[in-house]
Protein backbone atom coordinates (compact mmCIF):
# COMPACT_ATOMS: atom_id res chain seq x y z
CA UNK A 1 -45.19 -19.69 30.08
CA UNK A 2 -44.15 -23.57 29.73
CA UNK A 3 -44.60 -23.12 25.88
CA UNK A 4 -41.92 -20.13 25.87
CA UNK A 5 -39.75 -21.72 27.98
CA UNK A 6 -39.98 -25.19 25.72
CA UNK A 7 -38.88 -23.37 22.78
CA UNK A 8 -35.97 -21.54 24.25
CA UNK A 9 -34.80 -24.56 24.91
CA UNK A 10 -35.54 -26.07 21.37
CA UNK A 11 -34.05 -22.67 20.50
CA UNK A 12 -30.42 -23.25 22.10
CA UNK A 13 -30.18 -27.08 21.16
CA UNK A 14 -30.59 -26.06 17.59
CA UNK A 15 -28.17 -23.47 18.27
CA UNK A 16 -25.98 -25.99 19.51
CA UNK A 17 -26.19 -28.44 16.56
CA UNK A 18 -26.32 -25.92 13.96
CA UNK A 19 -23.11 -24.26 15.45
CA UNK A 20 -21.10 -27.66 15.65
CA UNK A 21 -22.54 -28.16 12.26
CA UNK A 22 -20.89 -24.68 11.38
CA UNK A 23 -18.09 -25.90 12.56
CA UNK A 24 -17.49 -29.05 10.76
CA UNK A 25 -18.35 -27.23 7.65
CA UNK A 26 -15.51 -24.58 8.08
CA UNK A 27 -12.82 -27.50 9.16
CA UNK A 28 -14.37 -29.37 6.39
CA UNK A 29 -13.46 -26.74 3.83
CA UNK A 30 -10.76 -24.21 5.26
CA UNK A 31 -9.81 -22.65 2.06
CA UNK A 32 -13.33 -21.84 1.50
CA UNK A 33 -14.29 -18.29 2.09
CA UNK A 34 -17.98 -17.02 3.58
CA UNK A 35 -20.32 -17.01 0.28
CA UNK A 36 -18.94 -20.39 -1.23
CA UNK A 37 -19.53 -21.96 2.32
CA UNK A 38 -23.16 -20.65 1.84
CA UNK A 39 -23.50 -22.56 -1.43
CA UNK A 40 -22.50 -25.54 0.33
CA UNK A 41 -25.08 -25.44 3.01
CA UNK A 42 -27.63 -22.87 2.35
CA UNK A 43 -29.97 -23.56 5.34
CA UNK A 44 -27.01 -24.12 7.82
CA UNK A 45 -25.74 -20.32 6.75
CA UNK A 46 -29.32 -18.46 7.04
CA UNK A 47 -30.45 -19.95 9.97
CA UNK A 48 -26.78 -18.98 11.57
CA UNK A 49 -27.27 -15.51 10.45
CA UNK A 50 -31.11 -15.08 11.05
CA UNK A 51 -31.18 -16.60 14.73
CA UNK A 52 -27.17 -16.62 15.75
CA UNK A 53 -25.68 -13.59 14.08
CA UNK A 54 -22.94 -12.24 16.80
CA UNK A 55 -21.32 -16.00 17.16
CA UNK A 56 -22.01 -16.92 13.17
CA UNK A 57 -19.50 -13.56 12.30
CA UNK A 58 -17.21 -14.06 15.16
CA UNK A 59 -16.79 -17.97 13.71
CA UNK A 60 -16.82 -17.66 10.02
CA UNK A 61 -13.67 -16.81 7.64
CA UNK A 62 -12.11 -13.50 7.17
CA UNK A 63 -13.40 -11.34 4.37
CA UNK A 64 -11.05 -12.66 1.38
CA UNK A 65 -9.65 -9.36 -0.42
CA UNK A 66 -10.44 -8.53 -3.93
CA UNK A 67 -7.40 -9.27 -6.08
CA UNK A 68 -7.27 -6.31 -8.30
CA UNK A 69 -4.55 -6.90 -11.13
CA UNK A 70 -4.89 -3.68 -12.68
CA UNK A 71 -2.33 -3.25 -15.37
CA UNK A 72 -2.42 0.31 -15.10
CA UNK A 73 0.05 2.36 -17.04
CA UNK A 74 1.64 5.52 -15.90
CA UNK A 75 2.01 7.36 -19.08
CA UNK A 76 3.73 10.27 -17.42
CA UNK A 77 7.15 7.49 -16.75
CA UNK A 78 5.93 5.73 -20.06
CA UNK A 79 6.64 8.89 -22.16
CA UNK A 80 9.94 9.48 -20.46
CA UNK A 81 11.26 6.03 -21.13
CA UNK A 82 9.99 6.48 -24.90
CA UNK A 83 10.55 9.68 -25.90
CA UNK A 84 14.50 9.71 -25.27
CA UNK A 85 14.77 6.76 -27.90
């Protein structure tokens, strides 16, 4: 029982560090988003996610959306802006 209750405790001090850790990483680099912050610090990321998922989502960046620059043509108004000419 002493074991288990020693590594709770190792548990939440490493959740501790690794969270303040977090931290300094994400005011360290605010314009990164999620996956280039897990370049920077591989182990900090997995062991966040593996052992400290709920607070590691609730503290890391918004999901960046995908910039789609589709230069999509609508031929329908293409061929009316043609065709009179």
């Amino acid at each position: 029982m002493e074991k288990f209750l020693v590594m709770v405790v190792i548990k939440e001090i490493n959740a501790e560090t690794n969270r303040n850790e977090w931290l300094s990483l994400l005011k360290n680099n605010p314009d990164k988003g999620k996956k280039e912050l897990h370049k920077i610090n591989t182990a900090l990321f997995t062991w966040l996610y593996k052992n400290d998922r709920e607070w590691f989502n609730n503290n890391s960046p918004d999901k960046k959306g995908v910039n789609k620059l589709y230069n999509r043509v609508d031929w329908n108004i293409r061929d009316k802006d043609i065709l009179p000419r």
